[in-house]
Structures are given as C-alpha cells and as structure tokens.
Protein backbone atom coordinates (compact mmCIF):
# COMPACT_ATOMS: atom_id res chain seq x y z
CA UNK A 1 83.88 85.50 102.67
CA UNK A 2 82.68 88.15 99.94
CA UNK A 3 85.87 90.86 98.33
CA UNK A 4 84.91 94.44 99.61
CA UNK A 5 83.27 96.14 96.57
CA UNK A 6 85.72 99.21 94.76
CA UNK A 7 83.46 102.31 94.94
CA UNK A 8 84.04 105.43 93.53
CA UNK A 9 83.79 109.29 94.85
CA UNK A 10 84.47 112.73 92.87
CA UNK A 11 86.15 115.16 94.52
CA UNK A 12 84.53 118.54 95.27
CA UNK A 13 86.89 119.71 97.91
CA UNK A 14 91.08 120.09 98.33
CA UNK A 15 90.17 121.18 102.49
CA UNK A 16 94.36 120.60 103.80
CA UNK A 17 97.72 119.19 103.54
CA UNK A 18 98.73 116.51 106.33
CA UNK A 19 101.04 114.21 107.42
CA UNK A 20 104.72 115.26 108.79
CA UNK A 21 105.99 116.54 105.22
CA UNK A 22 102.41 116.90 103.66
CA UNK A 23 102.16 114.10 101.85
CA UNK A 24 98.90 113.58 102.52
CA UNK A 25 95.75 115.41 100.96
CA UNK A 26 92.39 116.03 103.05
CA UNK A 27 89.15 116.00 100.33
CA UNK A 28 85.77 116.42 100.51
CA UNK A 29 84.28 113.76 98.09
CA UNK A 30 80.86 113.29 96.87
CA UNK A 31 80.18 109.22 96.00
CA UNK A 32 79.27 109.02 92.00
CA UNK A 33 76.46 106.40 92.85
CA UNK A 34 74.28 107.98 95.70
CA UNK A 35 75.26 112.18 95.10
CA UNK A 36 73.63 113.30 98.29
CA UNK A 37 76.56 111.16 100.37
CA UNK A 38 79.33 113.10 101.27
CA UNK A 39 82.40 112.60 103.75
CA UNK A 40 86.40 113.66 103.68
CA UNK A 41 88.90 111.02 102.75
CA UNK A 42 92.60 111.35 103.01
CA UNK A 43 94.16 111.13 99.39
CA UNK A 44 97.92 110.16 98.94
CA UNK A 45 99.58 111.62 95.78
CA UNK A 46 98.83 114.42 93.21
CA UNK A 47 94.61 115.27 93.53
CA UNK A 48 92.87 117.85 91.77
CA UNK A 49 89.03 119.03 91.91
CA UNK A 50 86.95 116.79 90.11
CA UNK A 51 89.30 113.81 90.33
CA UNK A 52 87.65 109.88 90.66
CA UNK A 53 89.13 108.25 93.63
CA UNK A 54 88.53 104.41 94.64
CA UNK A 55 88.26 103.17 97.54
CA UNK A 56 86.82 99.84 99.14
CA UNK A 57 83.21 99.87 100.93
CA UNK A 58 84.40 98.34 103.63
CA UNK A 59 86.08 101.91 104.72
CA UNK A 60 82.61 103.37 104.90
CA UNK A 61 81.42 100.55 107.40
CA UNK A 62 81.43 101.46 110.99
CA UNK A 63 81.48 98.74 113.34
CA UNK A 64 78.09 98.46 115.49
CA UNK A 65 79.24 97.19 118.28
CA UNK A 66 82.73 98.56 119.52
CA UNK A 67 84.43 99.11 122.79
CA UNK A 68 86.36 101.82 123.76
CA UNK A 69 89.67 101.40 125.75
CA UNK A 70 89.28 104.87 127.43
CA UNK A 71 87.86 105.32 131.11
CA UNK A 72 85.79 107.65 130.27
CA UNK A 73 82.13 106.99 131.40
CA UNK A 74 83.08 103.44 133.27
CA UNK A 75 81.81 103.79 136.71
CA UNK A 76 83.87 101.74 139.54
C-alpha cells in the first residue's frame, strides 16, 4: 500500500470562523502545483492570507462508488 502524498495549497481566502468556540477557520485555497484548482479547506489554528497549508491527497479523492444511507430516491 503506497503513503498518501503531502500536497500543498496557498491561501487566497479567510471565508468564516466555525466550530462551537471558533476554533476552526474556513479558507479558500488555491493548490501551488496546478493554480487553476481551487476548493475550501477547514484550517485549525492561527491562518493568514497567503499562508502554505499541507494536507494529504487522499482528502481530495472522492470515492466513485458510494452508497448513501438516506431513503431518498429508493423506490419500495
């Protein structure tokens, strides 16, 4: 089994403050390696504009073949 790969984004964006005492920061980033890719992350900790942040490639996966434990749409 291969380690997930570190990649790194810049943020461009401080959007909100989450979590039950705002701990939490909602960004914008841009990815340093492909600059047209863009998406929000949530950032624990002190961020600023223009800050690197890491994160593992295996966040940006999304799996292809899920199932949903809703109702919605199942016909009986």
């Amino acid at each position: 089994m291969s380690q997930p790969v570190a990649s790194k984004a810049r943020v461009i964006k401080i959007l909100n403050r989450i979590g039950a005492r705002g701990i939490l920061t909602e960004v914008r980033v841009q990815l340093i390696d492909q600059p047209k890719m863009q998406f929000m992350r949530t950032v624990k900790g002190p961020v600023h504009l223009g800050d690197i942040v890491d994160f593992e490639d295996t966040e940006l996966s999304w799996p292809s073949s899920s199932k949903s434990n809703s109702n919605f749409g199942d016909i009986c």
